[in-house]
C-alpha atoms as a PDB file:
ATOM      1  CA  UNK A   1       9.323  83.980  88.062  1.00  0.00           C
ATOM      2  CA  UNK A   2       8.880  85.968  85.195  1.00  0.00           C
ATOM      3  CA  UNK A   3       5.691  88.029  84.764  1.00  0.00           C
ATOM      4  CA  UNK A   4       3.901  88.655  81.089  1.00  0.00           C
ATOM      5  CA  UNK A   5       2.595  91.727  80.455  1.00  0.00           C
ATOM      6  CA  UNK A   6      -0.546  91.685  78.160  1.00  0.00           C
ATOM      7  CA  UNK A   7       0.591  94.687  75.329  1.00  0.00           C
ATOM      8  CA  UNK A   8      -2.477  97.312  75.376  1.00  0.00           C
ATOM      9  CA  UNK A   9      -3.326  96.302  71.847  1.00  0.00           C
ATOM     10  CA  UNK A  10      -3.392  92.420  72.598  1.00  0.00           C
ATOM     11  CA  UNK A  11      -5.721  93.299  75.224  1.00  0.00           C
ATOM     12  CA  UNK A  12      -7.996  95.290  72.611  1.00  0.00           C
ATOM     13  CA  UNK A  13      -7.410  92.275  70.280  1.00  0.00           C
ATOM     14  CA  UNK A  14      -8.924  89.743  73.281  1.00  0.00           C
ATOM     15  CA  UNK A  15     -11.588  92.263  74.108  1.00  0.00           C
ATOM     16  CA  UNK A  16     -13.017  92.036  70.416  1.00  0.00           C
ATOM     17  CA  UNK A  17     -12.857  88.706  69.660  1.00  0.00           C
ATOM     18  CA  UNK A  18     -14.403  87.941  72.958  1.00  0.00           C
ATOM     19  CA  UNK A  19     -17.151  90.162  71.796  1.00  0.00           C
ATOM     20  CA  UNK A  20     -17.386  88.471  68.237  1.00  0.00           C
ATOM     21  CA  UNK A  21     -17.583  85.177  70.181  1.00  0.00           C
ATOM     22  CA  UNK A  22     -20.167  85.779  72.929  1.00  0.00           C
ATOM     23  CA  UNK A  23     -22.432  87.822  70.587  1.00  0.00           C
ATOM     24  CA  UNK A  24     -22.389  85.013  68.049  1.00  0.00           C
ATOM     25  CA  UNK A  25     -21.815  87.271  65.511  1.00  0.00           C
ATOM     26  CA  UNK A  26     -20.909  85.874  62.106  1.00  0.00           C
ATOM     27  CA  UNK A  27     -19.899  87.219  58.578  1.00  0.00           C
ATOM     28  CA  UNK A  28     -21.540  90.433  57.525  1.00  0.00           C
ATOM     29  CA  UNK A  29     -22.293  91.160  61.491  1.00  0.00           C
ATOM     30  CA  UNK A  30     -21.650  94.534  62.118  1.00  0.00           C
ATOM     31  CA  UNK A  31     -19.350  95.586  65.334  1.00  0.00           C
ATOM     32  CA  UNK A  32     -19.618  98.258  67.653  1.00  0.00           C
ATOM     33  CA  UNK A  33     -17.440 102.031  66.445  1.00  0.00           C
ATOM     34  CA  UNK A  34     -14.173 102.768  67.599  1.00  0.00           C
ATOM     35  CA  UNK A  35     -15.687 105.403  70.073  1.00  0.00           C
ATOM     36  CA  UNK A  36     -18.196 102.790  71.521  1.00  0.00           C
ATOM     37  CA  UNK A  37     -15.216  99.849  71.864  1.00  0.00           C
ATOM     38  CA  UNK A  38     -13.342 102.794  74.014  1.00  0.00           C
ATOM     39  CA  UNK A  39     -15.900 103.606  76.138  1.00  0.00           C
ATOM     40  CA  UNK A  40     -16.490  99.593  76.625  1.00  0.00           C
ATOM     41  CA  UNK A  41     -13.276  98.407  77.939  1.00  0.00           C
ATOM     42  CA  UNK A  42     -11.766 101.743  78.855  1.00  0.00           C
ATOM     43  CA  UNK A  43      -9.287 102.011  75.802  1.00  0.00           C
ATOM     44  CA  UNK A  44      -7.240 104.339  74.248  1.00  0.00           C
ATOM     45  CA  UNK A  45      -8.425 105.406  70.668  1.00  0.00           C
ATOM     46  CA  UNK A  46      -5.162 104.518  69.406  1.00  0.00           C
ATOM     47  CA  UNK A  47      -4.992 101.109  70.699  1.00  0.00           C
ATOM     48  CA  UNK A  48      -8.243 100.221  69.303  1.00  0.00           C
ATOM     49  CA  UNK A  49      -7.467 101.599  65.602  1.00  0.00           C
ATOM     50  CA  UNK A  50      -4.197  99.086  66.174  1.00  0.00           C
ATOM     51  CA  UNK A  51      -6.094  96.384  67.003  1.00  0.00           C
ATOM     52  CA  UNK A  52      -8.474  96.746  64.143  1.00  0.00           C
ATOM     53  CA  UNK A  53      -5.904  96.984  61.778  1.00  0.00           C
ATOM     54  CA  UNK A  54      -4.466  93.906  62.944  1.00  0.00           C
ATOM     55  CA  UNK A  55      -7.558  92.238  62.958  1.00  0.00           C
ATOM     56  CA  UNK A  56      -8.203  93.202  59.726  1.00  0.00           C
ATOM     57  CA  UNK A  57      -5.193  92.332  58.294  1.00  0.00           C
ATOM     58  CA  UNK A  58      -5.684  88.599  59.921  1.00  0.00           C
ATOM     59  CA  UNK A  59      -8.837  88.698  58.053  1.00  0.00           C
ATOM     60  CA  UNK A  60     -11.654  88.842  60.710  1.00  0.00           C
ATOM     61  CA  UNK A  61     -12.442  91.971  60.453  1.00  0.00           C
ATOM     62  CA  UNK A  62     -13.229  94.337  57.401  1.00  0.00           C
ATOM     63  CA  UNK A  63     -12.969  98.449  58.137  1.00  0.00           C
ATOM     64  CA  UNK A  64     -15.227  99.770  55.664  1.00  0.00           C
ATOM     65  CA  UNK A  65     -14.667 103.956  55.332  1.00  0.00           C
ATOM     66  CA  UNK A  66     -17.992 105.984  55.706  1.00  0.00           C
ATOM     67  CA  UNK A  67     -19.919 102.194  56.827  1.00  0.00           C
ATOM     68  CA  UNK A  68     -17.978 100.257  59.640  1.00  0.00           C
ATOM     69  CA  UNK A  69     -16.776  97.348  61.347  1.00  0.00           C
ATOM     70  CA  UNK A  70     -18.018  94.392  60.209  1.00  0.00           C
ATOM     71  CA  UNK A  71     -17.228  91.057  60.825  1.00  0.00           C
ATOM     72  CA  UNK A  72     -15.614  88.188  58.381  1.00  0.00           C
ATOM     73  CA  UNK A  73     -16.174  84.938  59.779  1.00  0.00           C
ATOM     74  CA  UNK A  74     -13.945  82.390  60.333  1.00  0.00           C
ATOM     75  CA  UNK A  75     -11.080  81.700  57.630  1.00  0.00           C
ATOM     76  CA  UNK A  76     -11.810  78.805  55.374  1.00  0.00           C
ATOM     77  CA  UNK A  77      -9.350  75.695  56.420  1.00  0.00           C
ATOM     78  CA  UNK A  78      -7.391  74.257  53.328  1.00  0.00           C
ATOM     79  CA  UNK A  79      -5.642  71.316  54.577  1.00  0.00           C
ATOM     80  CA  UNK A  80      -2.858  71.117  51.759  1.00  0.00           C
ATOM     81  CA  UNK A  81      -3.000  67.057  52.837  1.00  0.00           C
ATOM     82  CA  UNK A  82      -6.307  66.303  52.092  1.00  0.00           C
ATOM     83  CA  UNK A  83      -7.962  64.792  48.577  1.00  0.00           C
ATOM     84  CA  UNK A  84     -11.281  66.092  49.222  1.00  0.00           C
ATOM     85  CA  UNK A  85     -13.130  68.050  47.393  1.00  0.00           C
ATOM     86  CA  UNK A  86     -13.345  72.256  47.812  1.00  0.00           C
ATOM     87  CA  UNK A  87     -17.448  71.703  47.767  1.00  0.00           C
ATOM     88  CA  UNK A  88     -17.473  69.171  50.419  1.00  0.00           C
ATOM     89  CA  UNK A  89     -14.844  71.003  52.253  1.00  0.00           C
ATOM     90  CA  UNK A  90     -16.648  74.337  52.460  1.00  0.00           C
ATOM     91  CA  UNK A  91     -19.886  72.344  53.303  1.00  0.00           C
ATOM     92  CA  UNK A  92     -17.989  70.714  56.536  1.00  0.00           C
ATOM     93  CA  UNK A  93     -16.808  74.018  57.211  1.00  0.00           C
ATOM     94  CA  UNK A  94     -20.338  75.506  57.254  1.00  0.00           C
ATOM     95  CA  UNK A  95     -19.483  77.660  53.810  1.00  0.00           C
ATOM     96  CA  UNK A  96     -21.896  79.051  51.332  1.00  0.00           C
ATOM     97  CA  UNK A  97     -19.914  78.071  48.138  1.00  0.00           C
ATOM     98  CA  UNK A  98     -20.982  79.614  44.637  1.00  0.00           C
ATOM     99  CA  UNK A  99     -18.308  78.767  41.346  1.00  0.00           C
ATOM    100  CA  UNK A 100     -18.246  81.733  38.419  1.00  0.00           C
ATOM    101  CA  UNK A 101     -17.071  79.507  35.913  1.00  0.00           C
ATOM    102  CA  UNK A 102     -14.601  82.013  33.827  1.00  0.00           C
ATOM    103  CA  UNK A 103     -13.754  79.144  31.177  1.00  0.00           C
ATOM    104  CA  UNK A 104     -14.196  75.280  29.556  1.00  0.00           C
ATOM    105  CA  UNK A 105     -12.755  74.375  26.694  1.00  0.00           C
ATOM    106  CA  UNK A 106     -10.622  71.967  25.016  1.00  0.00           C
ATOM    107  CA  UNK A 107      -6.996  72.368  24.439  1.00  0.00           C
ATOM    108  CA  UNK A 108      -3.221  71.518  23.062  1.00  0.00           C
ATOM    109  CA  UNK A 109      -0.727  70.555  25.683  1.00  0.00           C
ATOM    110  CA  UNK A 110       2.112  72.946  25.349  1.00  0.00           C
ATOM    111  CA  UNK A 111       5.845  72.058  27.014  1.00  0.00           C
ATOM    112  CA  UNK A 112       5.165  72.519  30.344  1.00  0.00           C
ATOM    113  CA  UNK A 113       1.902  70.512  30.299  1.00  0.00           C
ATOM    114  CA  UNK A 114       3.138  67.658  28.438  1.00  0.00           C
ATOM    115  CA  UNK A 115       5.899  66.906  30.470  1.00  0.00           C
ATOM    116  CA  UNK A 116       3.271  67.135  33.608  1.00  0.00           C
ATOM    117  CA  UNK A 117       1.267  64.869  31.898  1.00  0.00           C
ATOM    118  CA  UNK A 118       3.788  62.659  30.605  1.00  0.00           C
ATOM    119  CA  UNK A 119       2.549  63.752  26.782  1.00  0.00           C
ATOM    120  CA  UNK A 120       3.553  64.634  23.057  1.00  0.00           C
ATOM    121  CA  UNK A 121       3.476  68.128  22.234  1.00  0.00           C
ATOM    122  CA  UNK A 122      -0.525  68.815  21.255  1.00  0.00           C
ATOM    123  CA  UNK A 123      -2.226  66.374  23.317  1.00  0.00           C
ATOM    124  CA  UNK A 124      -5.682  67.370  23.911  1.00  0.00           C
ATOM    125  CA  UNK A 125      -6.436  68.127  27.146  1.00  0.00           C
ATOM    126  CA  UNK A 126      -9.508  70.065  28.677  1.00  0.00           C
ATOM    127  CA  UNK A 127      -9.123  73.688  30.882  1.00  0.00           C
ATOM    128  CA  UNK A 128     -11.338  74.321  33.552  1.00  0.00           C
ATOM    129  CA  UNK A 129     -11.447  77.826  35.119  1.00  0.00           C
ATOM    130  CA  UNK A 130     -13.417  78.668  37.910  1.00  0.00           C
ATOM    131  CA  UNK A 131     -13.630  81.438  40.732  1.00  0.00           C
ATOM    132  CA  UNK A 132     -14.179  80.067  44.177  1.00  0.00           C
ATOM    133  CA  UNK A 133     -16.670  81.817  46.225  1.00  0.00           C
ATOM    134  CA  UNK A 134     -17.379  81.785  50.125  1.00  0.00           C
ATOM    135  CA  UNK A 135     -20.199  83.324  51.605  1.00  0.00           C
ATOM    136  CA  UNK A 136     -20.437  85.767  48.715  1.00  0.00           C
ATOM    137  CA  UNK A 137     -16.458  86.701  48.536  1.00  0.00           C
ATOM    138  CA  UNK A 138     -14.128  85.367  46.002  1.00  0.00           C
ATOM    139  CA  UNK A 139     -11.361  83.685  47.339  1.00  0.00           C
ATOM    140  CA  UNK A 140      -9.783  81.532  45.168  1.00  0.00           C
ATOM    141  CA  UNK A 141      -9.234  81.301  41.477  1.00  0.00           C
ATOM    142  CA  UNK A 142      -8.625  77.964  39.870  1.00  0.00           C
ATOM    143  CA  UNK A 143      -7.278  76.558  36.389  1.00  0.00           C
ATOM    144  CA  UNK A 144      -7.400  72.395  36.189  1.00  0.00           C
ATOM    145  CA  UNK A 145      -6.410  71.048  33.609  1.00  0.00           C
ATOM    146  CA  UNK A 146      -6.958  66.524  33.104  1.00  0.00           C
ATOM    147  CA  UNK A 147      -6.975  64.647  29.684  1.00  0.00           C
ATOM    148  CA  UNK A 148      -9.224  64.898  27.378  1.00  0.00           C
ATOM    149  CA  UNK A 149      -8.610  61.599  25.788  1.00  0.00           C
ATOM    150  CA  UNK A 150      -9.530  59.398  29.124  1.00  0.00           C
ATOM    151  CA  UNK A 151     -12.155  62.171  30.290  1.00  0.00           C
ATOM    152  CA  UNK A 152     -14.270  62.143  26.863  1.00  0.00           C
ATOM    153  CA  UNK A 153     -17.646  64.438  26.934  1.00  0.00           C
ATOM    154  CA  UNK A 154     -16.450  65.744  30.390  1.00  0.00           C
ATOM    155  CA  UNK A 155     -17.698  69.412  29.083  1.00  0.00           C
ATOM    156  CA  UNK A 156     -21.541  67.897  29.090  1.00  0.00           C
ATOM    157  CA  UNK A 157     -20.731  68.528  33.352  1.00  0.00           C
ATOM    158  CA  UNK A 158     -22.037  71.875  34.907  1.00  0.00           C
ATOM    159  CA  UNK A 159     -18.940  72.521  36.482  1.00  0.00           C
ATOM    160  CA  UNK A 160     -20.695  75.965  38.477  1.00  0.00           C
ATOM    161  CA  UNK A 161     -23.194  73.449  40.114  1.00  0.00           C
ATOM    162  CA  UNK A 162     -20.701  70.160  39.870  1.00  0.00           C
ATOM    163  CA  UNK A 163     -17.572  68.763  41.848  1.00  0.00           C
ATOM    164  CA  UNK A 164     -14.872  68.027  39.134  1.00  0.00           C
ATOM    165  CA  UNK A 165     -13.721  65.426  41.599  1.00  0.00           C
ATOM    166  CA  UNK A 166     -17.099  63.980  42.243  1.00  0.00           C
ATOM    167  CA  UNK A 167     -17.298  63.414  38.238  1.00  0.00           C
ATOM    168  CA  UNK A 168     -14.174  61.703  38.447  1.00  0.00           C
ATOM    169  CA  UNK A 169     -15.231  59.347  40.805  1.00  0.00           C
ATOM    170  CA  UNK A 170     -18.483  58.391  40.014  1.00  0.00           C
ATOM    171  CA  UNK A 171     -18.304  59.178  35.538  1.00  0.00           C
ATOM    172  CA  UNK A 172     -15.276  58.260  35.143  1.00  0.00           C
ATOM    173  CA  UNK A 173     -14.308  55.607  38.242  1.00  0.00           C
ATOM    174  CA  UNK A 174     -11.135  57.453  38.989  1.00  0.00           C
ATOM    175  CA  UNK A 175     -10.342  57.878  41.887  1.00  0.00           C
ATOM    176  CA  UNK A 176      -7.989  60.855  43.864  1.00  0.00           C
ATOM    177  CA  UNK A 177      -5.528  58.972  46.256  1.00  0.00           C
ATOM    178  CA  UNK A 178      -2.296  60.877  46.168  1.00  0.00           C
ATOM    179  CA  UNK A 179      -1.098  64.364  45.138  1.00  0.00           C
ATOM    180  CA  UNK A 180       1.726  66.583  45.251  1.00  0.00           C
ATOM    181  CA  UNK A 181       1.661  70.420  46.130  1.00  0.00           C
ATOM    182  CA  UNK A 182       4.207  73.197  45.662  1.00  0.00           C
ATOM    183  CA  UNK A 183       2.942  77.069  47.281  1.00  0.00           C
ATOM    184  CA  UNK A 184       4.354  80.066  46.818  1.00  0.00           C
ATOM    185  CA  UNK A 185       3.471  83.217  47.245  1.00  0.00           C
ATOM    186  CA  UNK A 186       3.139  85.863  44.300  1.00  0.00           C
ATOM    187  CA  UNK A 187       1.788  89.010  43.665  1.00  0.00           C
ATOM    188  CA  UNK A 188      -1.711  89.094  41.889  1.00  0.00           C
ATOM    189  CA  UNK A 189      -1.823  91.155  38.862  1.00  0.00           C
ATOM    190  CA  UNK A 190      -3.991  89.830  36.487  1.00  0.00           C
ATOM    191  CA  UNK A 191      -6.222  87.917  38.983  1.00  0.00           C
ATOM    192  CA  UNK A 192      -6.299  90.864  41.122  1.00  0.00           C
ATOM    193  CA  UNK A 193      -9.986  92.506  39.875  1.00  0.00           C
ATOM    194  CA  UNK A 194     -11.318  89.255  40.151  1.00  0.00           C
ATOM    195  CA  UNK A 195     -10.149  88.579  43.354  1.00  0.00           C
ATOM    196  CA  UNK A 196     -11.303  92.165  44.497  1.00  0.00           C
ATOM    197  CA  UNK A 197      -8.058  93.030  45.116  1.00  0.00           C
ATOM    198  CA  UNK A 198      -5.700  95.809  44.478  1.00  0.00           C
ATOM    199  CA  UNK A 199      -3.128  94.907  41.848  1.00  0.00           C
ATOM    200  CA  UNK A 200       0.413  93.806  43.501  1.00  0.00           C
ATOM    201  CA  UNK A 201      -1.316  92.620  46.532  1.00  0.00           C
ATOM    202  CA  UNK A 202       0.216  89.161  47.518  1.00  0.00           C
ATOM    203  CA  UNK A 203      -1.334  86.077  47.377  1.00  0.00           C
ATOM    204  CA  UNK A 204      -0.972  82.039  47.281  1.00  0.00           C
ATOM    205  CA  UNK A 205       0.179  80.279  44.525  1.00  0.00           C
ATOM    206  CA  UNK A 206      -0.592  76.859  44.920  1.00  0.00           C
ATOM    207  CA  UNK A 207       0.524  74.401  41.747  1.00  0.00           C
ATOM    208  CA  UNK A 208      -0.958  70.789  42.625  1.00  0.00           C
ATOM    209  CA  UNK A 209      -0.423  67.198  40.833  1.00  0.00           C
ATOM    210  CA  UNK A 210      -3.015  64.517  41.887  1.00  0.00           C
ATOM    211  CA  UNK A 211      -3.044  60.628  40.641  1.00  0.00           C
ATOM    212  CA  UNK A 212      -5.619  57.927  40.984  1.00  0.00           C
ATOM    213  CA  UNK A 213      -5.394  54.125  42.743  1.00  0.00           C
ATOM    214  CA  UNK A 214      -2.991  53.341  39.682  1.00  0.00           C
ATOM    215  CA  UNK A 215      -0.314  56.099  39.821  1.00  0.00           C
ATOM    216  CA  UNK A 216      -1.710  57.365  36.853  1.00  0.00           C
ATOM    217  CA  UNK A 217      -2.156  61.412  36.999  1.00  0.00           C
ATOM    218  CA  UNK A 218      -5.757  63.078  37.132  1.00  0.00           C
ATOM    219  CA  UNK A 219      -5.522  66.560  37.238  1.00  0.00           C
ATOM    220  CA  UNK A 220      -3.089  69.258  37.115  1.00  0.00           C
ATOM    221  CA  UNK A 221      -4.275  72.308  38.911  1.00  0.00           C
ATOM    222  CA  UNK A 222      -3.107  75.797  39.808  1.00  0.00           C
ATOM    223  CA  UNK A 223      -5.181  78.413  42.299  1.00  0.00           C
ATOM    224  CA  UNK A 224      -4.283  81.728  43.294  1.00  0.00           C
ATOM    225  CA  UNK A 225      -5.687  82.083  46.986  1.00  0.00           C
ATOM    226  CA  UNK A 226      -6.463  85.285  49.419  1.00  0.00           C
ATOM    227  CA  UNK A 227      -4.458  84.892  52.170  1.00  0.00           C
ATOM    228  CA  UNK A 228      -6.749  87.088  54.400  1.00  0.00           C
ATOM    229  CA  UNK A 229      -9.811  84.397  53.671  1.00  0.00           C
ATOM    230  CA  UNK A 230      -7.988  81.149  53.316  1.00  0.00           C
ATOM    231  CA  UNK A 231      -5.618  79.243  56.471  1.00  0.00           C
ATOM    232  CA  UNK A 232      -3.568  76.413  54.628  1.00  0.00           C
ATOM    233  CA  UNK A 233      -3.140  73.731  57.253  1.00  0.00           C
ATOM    234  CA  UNK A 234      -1.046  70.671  57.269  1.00  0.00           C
ATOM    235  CA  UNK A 235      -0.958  68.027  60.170  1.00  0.00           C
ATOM    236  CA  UNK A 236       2.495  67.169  61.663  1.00  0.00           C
ATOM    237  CA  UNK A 237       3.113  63.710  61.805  1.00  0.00           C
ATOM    238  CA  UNK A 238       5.776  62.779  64.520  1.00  0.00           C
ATOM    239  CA  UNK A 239       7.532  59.011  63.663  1.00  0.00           C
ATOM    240  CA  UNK A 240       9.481  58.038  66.793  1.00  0.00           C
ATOM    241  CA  UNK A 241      12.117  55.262  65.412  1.00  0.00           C
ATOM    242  CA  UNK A 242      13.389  52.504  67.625  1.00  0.00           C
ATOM    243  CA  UNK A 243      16.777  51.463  67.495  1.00  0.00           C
ATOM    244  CA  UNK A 244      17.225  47.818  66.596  1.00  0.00           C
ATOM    245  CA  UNK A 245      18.182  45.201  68.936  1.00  0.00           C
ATOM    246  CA  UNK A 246      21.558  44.128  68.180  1.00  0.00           C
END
C-alpha cells in the first residue's frame, strides 16, 4: 500500500485554515505572527512563511508589512452558468456589495459593437461602467453596454444603488434567459489602480453576450476580475447516451 506523506508546508497550510475555521474568524480578522504560529504547532519558520505565501496567493490571507496577518474571507463564487444578478449573488453569498459607478452615458456603436448587436454603424447605445466592490475591496470592473433605442430613459436608474438586470426585468419586461461567455486572462494595465493592483498583474477577462425569452440580445458586457477574490465556477453536466434498440 502506498503511504502519503503530508509535505511540512501542507501541514502549516491545514494548521491555519483549521485555525481560521474554528476561531470563526472572517475578513479583516487578524491571525496570530509567524513566531506565535511556530510556537503553536511546532513549525519551522520557513515552513510557515511558505505557507503564508501560498495562502496569500490563493487569496485567504493578506501579509501586510509593518501590520500582519489578516484574514480575507471566503472567495466570491461566480458561476459563469448562471443569469443572476452580481447583487443578488453577493447577497446569497453573505457579501457586502458597494458599486463606484465610473461612467453612464449614451453612445455610437462602433464595428465591433454593431456587429454584437446586429447594428448599423452609429446606433445609439448606452455604456455603463461600474467597479464591483466586496466587503470594502474592489474586485471587479465592469463595462455593459444594451440599446438605447429599446431601453429609452434607462439613465433616470441609480445604477450604484440599482441591479441593471433587475431594471430589465421589471422596467423594461425583458427578461435574461441565455448568454454566452468567453474568459481569458490578461494583464491589467489601465484597470490596475482601480483594482488596487500593481500594473501587469494578471487578471480575468470575461466578454459576455446575454439574450431575453425571444433570442433577442440584452446586454453586452465585459469585466476585468481579481483572481485572488473571485472563484469562477461552472457545474459539469454528465449526459449518459443509450444506444438504440435495433
Amino acid at each position: 500500500m502506498e503511504m502519503h506523506t503530508v509535505k511540512p508546508r501542507e501541514e502549516a497550510m491545514e494548521q491555519i485554515m483549521a485555525f481560521i475555521s474554528r476561531e470563526g474568524l472572517s475578513a479583516g480578522d487578524r491571525l496570530p505572527t509567524e513566531r506565535q504560529m511556530c510556537q503553536m504547532w511546532d513549525l519551522s519558520r520557513g515552513t510557515v512563511r511558505s505557507a503564508l505565501s501560498r495562502l496569500e496567493k490563493m487569496g485567504v490571507l493578506q501579509i501586510r508589512k509593518g501590520s500582519g496577518i489578516y484574514c480575507c474571507g471566503s472567495r466570491f463564487q461566480r458561476n459563469l452558468q448562471g443569469l443572476s444578478s452580481y447583487s443578488g449573488e453577493a447577497r446569497y453569498q453573505g457579501k457586502k456589495l458597494a458599486n463606484v459607478l465610473i461612467g453612464f452615458s449614451g453612445i455610437e456603436s462602433d464595428k465591433k459593437l454593431s456587429r454584437i448587436f446586429s447594428a448599423t454603424l452609429g446606433t445609439p447605445l448606452w455604456k455603463l461602467e461600474r467597479i464591483r466592490n466586496l466587503d470594502g475591496v474592489p474586485v471587479q470592473i465592469d463595462t455593459s453596454y444594451c440599446s438605447a433605442e429599446r431601453f429609452p430613459e434607462l439613465d433616470r436608474f441609480d445604477f450604484v444603488k440599482d441591479s441593471l438586470y433587475r431594471v430589465f426585468e421589471e422596467e423594461y419586461h425583458a427578461i435574461p434567459t441565455r448568454g454566452e461567455e468567453t474568459i481569458s486572462v490578461i494583464k491589467a494595465l489601465d484597470e490596475a489602480p482601480l483594482l488596487m493592483l500593481q500594473s501587469g498583474t494578471p487578471v480575468f477577462r470575461i466578454e459576455s453576450t446575454t439574450f431575453d425569452q425571444d433570442g433577442i440580445i440584452l446586454e453586452y458586457n465585459y469585466s476585468v476580475v481579481r483572481p485572488d477574490h473571485v472563484v469562477l465556477s461552472s457545474e459539469m453536466k454528465i449526459i449518459v447516451q443509450q444506444d438504440e434498440e435495433e
